[in-house]
Protein backbone atom coordinates (compact mmCIF):
# COMPACT_ATOMS: atom_id res chain seq x y z
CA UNK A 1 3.74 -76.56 8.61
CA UNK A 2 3.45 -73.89 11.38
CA UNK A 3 6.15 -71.83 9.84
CA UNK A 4 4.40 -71.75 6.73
CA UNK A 5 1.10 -70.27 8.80
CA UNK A 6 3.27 -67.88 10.17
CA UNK A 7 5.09 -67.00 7.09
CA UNK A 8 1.66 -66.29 5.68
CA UNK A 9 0.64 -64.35 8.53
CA UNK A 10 3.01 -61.14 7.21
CA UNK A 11 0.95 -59.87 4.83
CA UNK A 12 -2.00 -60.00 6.80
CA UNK A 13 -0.33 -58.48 9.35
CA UNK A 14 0.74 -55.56 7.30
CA UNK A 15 -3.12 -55.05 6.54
CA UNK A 16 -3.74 -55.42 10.34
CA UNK A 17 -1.49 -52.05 10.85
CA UNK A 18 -2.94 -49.80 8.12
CA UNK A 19 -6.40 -51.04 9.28
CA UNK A 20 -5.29 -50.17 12.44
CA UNK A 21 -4.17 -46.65 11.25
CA UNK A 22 -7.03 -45.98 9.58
CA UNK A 23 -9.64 -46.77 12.15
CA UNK A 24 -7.37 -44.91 14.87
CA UNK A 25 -7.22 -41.64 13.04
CA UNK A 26 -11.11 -41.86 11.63
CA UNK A 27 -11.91 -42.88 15.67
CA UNK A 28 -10.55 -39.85 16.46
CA UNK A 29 -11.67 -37.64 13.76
CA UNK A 30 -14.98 -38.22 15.35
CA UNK A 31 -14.25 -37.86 18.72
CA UNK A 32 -13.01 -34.44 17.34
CA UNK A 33 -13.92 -32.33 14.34
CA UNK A 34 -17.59 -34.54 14.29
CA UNK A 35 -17.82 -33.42 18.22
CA UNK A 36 -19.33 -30.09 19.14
CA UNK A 37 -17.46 -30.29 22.77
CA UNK A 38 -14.43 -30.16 20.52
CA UNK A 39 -15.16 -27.01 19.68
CA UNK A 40 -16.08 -25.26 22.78
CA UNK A 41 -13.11 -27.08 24.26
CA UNK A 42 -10.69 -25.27 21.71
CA UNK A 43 -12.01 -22.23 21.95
CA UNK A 44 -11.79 -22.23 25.98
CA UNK A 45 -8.86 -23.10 25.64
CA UNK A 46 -7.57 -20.28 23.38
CA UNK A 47 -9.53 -18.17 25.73
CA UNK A 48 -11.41 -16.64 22.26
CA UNK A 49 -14.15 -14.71 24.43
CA UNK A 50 -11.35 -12.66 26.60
CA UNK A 51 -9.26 -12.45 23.25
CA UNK A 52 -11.78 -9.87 21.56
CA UNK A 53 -11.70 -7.31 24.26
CA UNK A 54 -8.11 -8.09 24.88
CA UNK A 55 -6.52 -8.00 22.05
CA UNK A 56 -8.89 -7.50 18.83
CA UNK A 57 -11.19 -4.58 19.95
CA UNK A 58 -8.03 -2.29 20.67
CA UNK A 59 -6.60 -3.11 17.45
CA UNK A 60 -9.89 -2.44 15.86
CA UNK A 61 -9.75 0.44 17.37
CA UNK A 62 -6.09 1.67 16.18
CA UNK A 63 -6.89 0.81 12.96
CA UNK A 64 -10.28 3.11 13.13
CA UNK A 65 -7.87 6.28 13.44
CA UNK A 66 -6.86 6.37 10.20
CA UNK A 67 -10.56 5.88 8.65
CA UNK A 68 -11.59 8.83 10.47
CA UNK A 69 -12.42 12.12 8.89
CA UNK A 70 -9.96 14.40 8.54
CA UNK A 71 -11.61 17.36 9.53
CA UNK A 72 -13.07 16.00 12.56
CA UNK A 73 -10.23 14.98 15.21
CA UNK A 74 -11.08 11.96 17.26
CA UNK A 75 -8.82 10.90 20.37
CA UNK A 76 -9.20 7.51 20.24
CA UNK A 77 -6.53 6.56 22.94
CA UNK A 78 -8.71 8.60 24.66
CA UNK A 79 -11.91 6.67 24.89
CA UNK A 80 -10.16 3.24 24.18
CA UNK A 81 -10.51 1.60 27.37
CA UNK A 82 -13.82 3.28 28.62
CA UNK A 83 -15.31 2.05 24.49
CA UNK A 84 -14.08 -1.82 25.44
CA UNK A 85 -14.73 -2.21 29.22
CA UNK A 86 -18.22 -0.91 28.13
CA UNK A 87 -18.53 -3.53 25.36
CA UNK A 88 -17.56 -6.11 27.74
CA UNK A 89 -20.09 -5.10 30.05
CA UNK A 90 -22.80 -5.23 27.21
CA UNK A 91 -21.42 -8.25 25.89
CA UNK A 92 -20.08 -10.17 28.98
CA UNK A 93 -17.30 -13.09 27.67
CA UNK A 94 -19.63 -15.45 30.19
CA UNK A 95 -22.69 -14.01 27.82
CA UNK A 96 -20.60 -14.80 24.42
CA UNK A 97 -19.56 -18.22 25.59
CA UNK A 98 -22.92 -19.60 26.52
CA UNK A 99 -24.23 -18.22 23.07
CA UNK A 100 -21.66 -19.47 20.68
CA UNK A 101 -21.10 -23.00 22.69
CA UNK A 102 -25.53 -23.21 22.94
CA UNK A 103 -24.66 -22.79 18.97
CA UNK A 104 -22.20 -25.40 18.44
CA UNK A 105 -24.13 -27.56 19.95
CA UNK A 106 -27.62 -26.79 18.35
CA UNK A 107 -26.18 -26.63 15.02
CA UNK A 108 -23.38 -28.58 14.10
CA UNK A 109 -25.53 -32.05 15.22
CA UNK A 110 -27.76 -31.29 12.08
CA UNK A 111 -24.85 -31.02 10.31
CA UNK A 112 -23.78 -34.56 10.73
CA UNK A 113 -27.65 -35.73 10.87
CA UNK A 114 -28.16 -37.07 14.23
CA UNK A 115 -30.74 -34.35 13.86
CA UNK A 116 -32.66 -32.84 11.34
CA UNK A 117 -34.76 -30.30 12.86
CA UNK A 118 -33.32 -27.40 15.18
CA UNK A 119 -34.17 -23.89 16.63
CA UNK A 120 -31.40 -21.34 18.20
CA UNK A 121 -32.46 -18.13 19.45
CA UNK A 122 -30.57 -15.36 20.93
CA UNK A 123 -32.57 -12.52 23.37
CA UNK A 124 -31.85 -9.35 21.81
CA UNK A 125 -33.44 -7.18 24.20
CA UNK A 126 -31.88 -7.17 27.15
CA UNK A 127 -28.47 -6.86 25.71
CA UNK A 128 -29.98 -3.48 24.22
CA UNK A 129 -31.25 -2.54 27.74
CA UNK A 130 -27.61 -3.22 28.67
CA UNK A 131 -26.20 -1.35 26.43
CA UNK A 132 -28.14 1.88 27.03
CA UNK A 133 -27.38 1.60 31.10
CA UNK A 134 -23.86 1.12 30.56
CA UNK A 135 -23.85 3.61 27.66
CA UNK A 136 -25.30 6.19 30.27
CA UNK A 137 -23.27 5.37 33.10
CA UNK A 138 -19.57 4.54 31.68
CA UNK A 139 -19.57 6.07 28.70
CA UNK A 140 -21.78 9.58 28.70
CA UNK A 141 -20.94 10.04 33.08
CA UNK A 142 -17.41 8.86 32.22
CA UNK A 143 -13.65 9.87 31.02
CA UNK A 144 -15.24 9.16 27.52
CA UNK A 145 -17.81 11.11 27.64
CA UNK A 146 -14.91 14.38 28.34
CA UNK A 147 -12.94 13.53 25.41
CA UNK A 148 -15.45 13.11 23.03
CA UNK A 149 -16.66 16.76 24.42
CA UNK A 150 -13.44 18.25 24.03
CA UNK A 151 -13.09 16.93 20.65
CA UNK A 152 -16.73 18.00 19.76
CA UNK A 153 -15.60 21.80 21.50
CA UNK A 154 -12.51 21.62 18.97
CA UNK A 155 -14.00 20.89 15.93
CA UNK A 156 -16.97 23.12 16.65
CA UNK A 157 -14.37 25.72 17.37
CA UNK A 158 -12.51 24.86 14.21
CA UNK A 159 -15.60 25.50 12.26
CA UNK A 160 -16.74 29.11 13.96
CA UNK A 161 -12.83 30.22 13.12
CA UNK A 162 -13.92 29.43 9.31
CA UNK A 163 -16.11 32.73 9.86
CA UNK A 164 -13.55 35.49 11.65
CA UNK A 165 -13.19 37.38 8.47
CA UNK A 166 -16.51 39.07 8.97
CA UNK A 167 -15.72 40.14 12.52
CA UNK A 168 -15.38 44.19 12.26
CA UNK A 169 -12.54 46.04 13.94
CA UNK A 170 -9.84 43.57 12.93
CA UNK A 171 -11.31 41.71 15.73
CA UNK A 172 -9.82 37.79 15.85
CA UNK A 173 -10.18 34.91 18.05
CA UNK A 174 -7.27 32.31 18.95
CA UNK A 175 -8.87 28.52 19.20
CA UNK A 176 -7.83 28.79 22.57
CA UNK A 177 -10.61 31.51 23.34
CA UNK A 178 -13.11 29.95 21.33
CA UNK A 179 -12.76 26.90 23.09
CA UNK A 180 -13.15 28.42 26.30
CA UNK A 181 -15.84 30.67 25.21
CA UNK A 182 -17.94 27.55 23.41
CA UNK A 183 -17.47 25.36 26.43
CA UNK A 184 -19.02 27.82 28.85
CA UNK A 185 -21.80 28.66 26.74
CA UNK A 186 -22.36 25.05 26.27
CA UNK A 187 -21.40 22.82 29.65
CA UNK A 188 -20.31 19.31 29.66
CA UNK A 189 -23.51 18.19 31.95
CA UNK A 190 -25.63 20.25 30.01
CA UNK A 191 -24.44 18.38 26.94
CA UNK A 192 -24.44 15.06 28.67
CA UNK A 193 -27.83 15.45 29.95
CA UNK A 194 -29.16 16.05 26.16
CA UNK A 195 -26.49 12.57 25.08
CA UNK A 196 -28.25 10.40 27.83
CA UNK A 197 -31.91 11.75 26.06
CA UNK A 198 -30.80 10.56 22.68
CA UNK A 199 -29.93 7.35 23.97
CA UNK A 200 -33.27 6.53 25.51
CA UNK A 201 -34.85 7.95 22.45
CA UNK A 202 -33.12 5.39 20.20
CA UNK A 203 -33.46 2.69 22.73
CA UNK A 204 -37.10 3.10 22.70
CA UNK A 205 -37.24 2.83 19.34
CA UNK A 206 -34.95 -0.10 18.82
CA UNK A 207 -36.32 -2.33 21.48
CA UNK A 208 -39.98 -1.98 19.76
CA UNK A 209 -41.27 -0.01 22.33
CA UNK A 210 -41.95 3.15 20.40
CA UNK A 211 -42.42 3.11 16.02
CA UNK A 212 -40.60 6.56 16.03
CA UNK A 213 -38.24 8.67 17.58
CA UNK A 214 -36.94 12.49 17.80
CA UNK A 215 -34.27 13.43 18.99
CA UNK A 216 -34.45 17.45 19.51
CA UNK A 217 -31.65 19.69 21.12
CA UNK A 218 -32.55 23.13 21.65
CA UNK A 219 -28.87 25.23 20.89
CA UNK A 220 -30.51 28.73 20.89
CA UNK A 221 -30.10 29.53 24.28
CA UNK A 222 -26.67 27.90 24.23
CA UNK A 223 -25.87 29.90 20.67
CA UNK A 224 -26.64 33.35 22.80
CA UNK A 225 -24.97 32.28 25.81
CA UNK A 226 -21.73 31.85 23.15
CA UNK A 227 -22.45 35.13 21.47
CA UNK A 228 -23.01 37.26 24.93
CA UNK A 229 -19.37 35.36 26.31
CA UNK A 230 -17.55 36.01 22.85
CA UNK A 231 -19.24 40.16 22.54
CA UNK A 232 -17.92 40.21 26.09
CA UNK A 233 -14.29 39.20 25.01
CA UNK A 234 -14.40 40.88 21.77
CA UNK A 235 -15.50 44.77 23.68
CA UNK A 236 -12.24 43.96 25.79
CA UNK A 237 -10.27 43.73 23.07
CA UNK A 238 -11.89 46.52 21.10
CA UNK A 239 -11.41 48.70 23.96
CA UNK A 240 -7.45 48.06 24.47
CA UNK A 241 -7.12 48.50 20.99
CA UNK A 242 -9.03 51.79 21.52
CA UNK A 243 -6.99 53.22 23.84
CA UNK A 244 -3.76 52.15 22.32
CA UNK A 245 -4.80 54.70 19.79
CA UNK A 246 -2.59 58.11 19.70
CA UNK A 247 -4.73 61.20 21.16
CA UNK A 248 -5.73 63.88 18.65
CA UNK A 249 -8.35 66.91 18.83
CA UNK A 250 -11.59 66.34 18.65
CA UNK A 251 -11.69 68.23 15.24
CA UNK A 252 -8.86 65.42 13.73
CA UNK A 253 -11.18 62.75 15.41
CA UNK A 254 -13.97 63.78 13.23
CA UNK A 255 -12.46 63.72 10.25
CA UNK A 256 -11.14 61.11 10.85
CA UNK A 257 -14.24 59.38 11.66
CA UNK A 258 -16.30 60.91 8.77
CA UNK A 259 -14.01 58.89 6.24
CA UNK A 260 -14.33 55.84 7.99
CA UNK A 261 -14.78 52.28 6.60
CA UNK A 262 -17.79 50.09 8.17
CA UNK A 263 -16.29 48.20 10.86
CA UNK A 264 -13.08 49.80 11.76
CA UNK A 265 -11.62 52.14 14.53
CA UNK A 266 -10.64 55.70 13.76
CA UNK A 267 -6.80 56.49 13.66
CA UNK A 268 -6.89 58.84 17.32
CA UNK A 269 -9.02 59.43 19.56
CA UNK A 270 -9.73 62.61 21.59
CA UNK A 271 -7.92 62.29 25.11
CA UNK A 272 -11.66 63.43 26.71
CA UNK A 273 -13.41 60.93 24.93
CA UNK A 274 -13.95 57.57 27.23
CA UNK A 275 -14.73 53.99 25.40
CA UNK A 276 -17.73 53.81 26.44
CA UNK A 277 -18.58 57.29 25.10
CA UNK A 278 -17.27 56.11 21.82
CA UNK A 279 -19.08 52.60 22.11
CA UNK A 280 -22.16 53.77 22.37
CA UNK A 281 -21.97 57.31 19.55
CA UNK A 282 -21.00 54.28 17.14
CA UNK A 283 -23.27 51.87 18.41
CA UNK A 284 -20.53 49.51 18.30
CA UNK A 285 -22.06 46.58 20.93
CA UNK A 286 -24.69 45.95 18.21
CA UNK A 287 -22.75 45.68 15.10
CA UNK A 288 -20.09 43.45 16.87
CA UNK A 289 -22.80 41.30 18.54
CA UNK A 290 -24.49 40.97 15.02
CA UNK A 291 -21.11 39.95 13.58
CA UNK A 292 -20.80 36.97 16.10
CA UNK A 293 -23.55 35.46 15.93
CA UNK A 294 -23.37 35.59 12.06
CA UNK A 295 -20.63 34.11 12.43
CA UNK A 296 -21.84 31.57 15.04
CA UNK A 297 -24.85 30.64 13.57
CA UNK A 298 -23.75 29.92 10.29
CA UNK A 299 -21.92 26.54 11.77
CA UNK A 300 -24.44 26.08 15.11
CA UNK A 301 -28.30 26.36 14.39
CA UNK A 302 -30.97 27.04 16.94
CA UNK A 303 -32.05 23.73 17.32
CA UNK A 304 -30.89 20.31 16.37
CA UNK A 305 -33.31 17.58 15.80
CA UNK A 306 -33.44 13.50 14.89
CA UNK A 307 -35.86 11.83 13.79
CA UNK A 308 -36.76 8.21 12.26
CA UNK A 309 -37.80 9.63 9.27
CA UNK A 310 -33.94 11.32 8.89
CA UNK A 311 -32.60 7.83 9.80
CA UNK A 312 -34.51 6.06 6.94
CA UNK A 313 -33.69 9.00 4.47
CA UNK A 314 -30.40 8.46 5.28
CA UNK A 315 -30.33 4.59 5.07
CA UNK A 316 -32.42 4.72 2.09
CA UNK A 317 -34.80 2.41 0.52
CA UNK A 318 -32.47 -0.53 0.09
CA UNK A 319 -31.53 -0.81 4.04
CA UNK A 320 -34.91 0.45 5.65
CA UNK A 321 -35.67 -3.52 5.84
CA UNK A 322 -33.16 -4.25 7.09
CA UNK A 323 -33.27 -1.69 9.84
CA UNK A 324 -36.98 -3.06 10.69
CA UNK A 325 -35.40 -6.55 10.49
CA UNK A 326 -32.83 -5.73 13.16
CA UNK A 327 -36.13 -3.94 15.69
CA UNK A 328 -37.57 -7.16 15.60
CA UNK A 329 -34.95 -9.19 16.00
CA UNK A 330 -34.46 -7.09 19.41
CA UNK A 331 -37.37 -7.13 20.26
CA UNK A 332 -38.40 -10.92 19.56
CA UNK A 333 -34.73 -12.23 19.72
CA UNK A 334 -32.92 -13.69 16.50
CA UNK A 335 -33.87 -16.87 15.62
CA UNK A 336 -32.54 -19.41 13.07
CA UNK A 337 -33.98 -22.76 11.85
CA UNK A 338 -32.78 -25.31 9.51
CA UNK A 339 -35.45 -23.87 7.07
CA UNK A 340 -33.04 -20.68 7.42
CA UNK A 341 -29.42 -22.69 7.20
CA UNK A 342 -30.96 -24.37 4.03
CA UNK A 343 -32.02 -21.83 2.22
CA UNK A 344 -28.44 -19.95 2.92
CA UNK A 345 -26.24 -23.32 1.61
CA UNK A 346 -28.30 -24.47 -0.83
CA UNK A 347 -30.75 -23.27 -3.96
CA UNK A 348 -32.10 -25.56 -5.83
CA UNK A 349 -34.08 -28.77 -4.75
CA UNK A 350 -31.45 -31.46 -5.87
CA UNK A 351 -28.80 -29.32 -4.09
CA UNK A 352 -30.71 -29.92 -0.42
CA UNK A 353 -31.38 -33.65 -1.37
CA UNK A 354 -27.65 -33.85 -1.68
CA UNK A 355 -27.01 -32.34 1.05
CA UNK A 356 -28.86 -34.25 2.93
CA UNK A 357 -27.90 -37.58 1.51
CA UNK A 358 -24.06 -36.45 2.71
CA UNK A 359 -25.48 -35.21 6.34
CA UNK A 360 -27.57 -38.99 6.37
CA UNK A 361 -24.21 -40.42 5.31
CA UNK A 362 -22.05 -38.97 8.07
CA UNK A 363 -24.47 -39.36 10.21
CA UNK A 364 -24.41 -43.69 9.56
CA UNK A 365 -21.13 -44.04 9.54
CA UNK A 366 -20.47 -42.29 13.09
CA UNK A 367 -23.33 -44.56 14.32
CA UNK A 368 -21.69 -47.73 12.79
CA UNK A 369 -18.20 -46.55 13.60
CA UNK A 370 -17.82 -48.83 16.09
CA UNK A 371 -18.28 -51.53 13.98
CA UNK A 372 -15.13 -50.93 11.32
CA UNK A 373 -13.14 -51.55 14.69
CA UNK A 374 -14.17 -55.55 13.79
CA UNK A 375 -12.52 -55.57 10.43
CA UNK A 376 -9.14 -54.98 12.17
CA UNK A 377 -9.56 -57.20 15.12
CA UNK A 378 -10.84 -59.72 12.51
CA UNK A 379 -7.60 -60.04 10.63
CA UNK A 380 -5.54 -60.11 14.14
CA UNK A 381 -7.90 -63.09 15.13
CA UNK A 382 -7.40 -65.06 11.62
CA UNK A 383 -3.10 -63.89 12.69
CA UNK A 384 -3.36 -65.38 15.69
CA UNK A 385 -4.95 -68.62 14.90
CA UNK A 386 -1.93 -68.90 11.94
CA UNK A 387 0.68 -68.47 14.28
CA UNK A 388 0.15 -70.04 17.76
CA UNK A 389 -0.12 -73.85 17.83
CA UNK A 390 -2.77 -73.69 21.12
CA UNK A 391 -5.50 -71.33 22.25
CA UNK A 392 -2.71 -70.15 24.64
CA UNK A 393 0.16 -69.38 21.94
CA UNK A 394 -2.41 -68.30 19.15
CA UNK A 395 -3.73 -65.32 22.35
CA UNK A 396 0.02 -64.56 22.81
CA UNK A 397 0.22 -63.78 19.31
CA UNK A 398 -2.56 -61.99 19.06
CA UNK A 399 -1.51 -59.61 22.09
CA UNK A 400 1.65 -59.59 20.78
CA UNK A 401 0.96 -58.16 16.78
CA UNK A 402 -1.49 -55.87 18.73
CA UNK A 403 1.36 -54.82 21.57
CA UNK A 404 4.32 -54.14 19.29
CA UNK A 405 1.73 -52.22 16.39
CA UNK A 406 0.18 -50.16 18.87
CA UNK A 407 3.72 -49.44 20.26
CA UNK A 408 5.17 -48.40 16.99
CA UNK A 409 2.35 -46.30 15.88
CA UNK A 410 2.64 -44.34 19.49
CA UNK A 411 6.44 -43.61 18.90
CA UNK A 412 5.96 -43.10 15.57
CA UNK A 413 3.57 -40.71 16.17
CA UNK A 414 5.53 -38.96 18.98
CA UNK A 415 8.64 -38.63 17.34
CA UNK A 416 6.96 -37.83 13.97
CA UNK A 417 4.78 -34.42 15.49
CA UNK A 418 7.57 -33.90 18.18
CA UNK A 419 10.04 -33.44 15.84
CA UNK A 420 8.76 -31.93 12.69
CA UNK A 421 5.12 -30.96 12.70
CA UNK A 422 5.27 -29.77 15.80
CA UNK A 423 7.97 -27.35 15.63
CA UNK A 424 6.41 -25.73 12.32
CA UNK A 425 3.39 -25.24 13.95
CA UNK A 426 4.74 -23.41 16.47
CA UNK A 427 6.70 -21.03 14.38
CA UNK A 428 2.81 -20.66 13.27
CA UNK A 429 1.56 -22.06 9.96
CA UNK A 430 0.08 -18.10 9.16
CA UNK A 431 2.83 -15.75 8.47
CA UNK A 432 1.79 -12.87 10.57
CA UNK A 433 4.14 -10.43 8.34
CA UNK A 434 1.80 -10.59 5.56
CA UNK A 435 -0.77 -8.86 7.71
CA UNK A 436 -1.28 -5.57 9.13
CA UNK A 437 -4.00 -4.50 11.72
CA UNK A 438 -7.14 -6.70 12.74
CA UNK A 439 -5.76 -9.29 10.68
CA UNK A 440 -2.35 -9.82 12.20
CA UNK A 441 -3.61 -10.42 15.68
CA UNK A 442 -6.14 -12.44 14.29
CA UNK A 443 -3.63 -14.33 12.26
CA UNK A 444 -1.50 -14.83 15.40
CA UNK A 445 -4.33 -15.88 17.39
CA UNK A 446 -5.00 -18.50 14.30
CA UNK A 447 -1.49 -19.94 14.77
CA UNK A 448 -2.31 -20.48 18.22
CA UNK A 449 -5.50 -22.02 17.48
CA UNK A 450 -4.22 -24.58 14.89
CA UNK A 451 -1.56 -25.38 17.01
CA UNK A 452 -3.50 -26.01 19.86
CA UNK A 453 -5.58 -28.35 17.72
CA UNK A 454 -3.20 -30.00 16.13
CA UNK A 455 -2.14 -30.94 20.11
CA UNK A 456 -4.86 -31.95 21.25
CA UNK A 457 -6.15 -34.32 17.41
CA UNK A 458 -2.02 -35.96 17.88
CA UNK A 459 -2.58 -35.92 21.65
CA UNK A 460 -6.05 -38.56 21.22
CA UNK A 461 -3.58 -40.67 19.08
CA UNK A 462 -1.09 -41.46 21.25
CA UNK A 463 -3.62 -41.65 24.47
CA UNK A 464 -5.61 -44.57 22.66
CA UNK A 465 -2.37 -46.31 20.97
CA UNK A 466 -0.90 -46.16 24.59
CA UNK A 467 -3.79 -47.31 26.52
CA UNK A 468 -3.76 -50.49 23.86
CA UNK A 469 -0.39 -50.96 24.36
CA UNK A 470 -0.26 -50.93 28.17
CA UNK A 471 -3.90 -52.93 27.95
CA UNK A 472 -2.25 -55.67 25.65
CA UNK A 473 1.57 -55.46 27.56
CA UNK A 474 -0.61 -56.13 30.56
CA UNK A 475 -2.65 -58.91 29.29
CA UNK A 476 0.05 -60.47 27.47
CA UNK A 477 2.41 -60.67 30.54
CA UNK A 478 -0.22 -62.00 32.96
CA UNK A 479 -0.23 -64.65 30.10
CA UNK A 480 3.56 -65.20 29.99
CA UNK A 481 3.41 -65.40 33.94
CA UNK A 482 0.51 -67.53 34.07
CA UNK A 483 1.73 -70.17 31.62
CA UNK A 484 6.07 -69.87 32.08
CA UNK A 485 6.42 -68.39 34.96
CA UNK A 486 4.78 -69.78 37.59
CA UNK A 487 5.27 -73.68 36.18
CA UNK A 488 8.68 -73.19 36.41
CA UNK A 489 8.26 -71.67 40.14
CA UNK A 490 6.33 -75.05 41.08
CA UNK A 491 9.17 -77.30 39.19
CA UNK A 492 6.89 -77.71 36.52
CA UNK A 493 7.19 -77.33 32.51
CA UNK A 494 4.40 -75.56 30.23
């Protein structure tokens, strides 16, 4: 009769192990992917917030070389590090941490409907106040701040060269001199002063603290400063090329001046005649200084200004709310409800009630999860009273179906991952080839990040199937000692 009981015990234990499966792997889908620590945890752990100053800002940054324009030559090498130690300062990985894992934690409960209201809300302001300090400081009173001159000086320089074919007396200019000349007439403090002015300006206006800006930088006395430096340069090299010329009486020089084009030196000149003779009979200062600053002031005006009113006009209609948006979200801090999430997921009425019904859902069955542990434990109680003959051999039993399934389901699971998911995962389930840029380190980062997750889900597995196994190898041997053992030690049978 007993081995009939135990005969029909089999099947029942085969539903005891996938019951067993199944509540192991939906235990720990909860203590994972429904957990918010989870989350945070992985993300530590892939050390995300030191990752996007490490690794994705500077390939952000190599890919924004080849989107620049081509006429305007930006060294980005050059500014690289200052750009993403500033952004770190702004944006501290301490700062991005406590923001995203405040989010997890705020938003993901409603998602599973332990809760059904929340608020998040991120201060703005003071990351904007950051930003203009460190702005100030690293970037403008920094390495940065240089390059971007000198690269402002070239292409500025580039621009004036446009205009050398009106210069008269075959004058010309290598970049090299109107480099030099331009940065002298306009110096890099002078420039960073009017940089740091800006700044406030649009912080002002950002932060709410002012409705309008202008932004106003006076180049006049900066566009004469260039033209006296350049008329300077150019009478020196008027006046070699003057007395390079061959000497010739004055009657020849005459002539030769009286046919003359606009603009251009005679062939000779009389050996009695000095440059500055000649300069000033052909009232050559004026008509060269005239030149350059036609030539300069076509490509630099007198004065530069900014205002609001340009910004809008330039955003246009479409984006002007959305630049008033962004003020008062620095100035009040950016907040987001579940009015907000719902309106973003869902459109219609029955679309929210069905959403809700599924968050209501989850949200029952991780209360009541404990309770599908029961329907397991049932069927090894209803095993154990077919196979043991006492209370002491039907326990045995019990420990033992539990022991040897929670055994094979930990080496099962071991070998399994160790063997074959594992070592695909770590070749990386992404295949970074297939992406160039932003995307590749974010692709290998991704790889990382599954793998790590994959870890850490298989890891919960084996933890719990080996804590049951050691918990019912313990209990069942205490048994075993109790009941065999320790009889026999006394000269006793069980």
């Amino acid at each position: 009769m007993i081995w009939v009981r135990r005969i029909s015990a089999i099947p029942l234990i085969i539903i005891f192990i996938i019951l067993f499966i199944v509540v192991v792997v939906l235990t720990q889908v909860n203590g994972t992917f429904a957990n918010p620590g989870f989350y945070n945890d992985q993300l530590r752990q892939a050390d995300m917030y030191n990752f996007i100053y490490d690794k994705a800002m500077p390939a952000a940054l190599d890919e924004m070389k080849a989107d620049l324009a081509s006429d305007f030559t930006l060294n980005v090498q050059a500014i690289e590090d200052d750009a993403i130690s500033a952004v770190r300062k702004i944006l501290p990985p301490e700062w991005l941490q406590q923001r995203v894992e405040t989010a997890t934690n705020t938003i993901i409960p409603y998602f599973l409907g332990s809760t059904d209201h929340f608020t998040y809300t991120v201060a703005l302001k003071d990351r904007v106040m950051q930003a203009s300090d460190v702005i100030k400081s690293d970037i403008i009173m920094g390495n940065a701040f240089a390059s971007l001159y000198d690269d402002g000086i070239s292409y500025a320089a580039d621009m004036v060269a446009k205009n050398l074919d009106i210069l008269p007396y075959s004058l010309t200019f290598s970049k090299e001199e109107l480099e030099n000349s331009l940065k002298e007439a306009i110096p890099q403090d002078w420039a960073a002063s009017q940089a740091s002015a800006a700044v406030d300006s649009l912080t002002s206006y950002m932060d709410g603290d002012s409705n309008h800006f202008t932004i106003t930088i006076p180049l006049k006395v900066r566009v004469d400063a260039a033209v006296n430096i350049l008329t300077g340069l150019a009478d020196q090299k008027i006046e070699a090329k003057f007395y390079s010329l061959p000497t010739c009486s004055i009657a020849q020089f005459n002539q030769s001046v009286q046919t003359l084009p606009p603009g251009s030196l005679p062939r000779c000149r009389p050996a009695g005649l000095s440059y500055q003779e000649f300069k000033n009979d052909f009232n050559i200062d004026t008509k060269v200084a005239s030149s350059i600053r036609q030539m300069i002031g076509e490509k630099i005006p007198d004065q530069w200004s900014y205002t609001d009113a340009d910004l809008i006009n330039k955003l246009g209609s479409d984006h002007e709310q959305t630049l008033n948006d962004a003020r008062d979200r620095i100035q009040n801090g950016y907040t987001i409800t579940e009015t907000d999430l719902r309106d973003k997921i869902a459109k219609t009425d029955a679309e929210l009630n069905n959403f809700d019904t599924v968050r209501h859902r989850i949200n029952t069955a991780r209360t009541w999860l404990w309770t599908i542990w029961l329907i397991p434990f049932a069927f090894l109680i209803i095993i154990a009273l077919l196979c043991g003959r006492n209370w002491t051999s039907k326990l045995a039993c019990g420990l033992a179906v539990l022991f040897i399934t929670s055994l094979v389901v930990y080496i099962a699971v071991t070998v399994t991952y160790s063997h074959f998911a594992e070592p695909r995962l770590a070749a990386g389930v992404l295949d970074i080839s297939q992406y160039e840029g932003v995307k590749a380190v974010m692709a290998e980062k991704g790889n990382e990040v599954i793998h790590n997750v994959a870890n850490t889900f298989v890891s919960h597995i084996k933890n719990m199937t080996l804590y049951l196994t050691i918990g019912s190898g313990v209990v069942l041997l205490g048994l075993v000692i109790w009941k065999v053992v320790l009889p026999r030690t006394r000269g006793t049978t069980l």
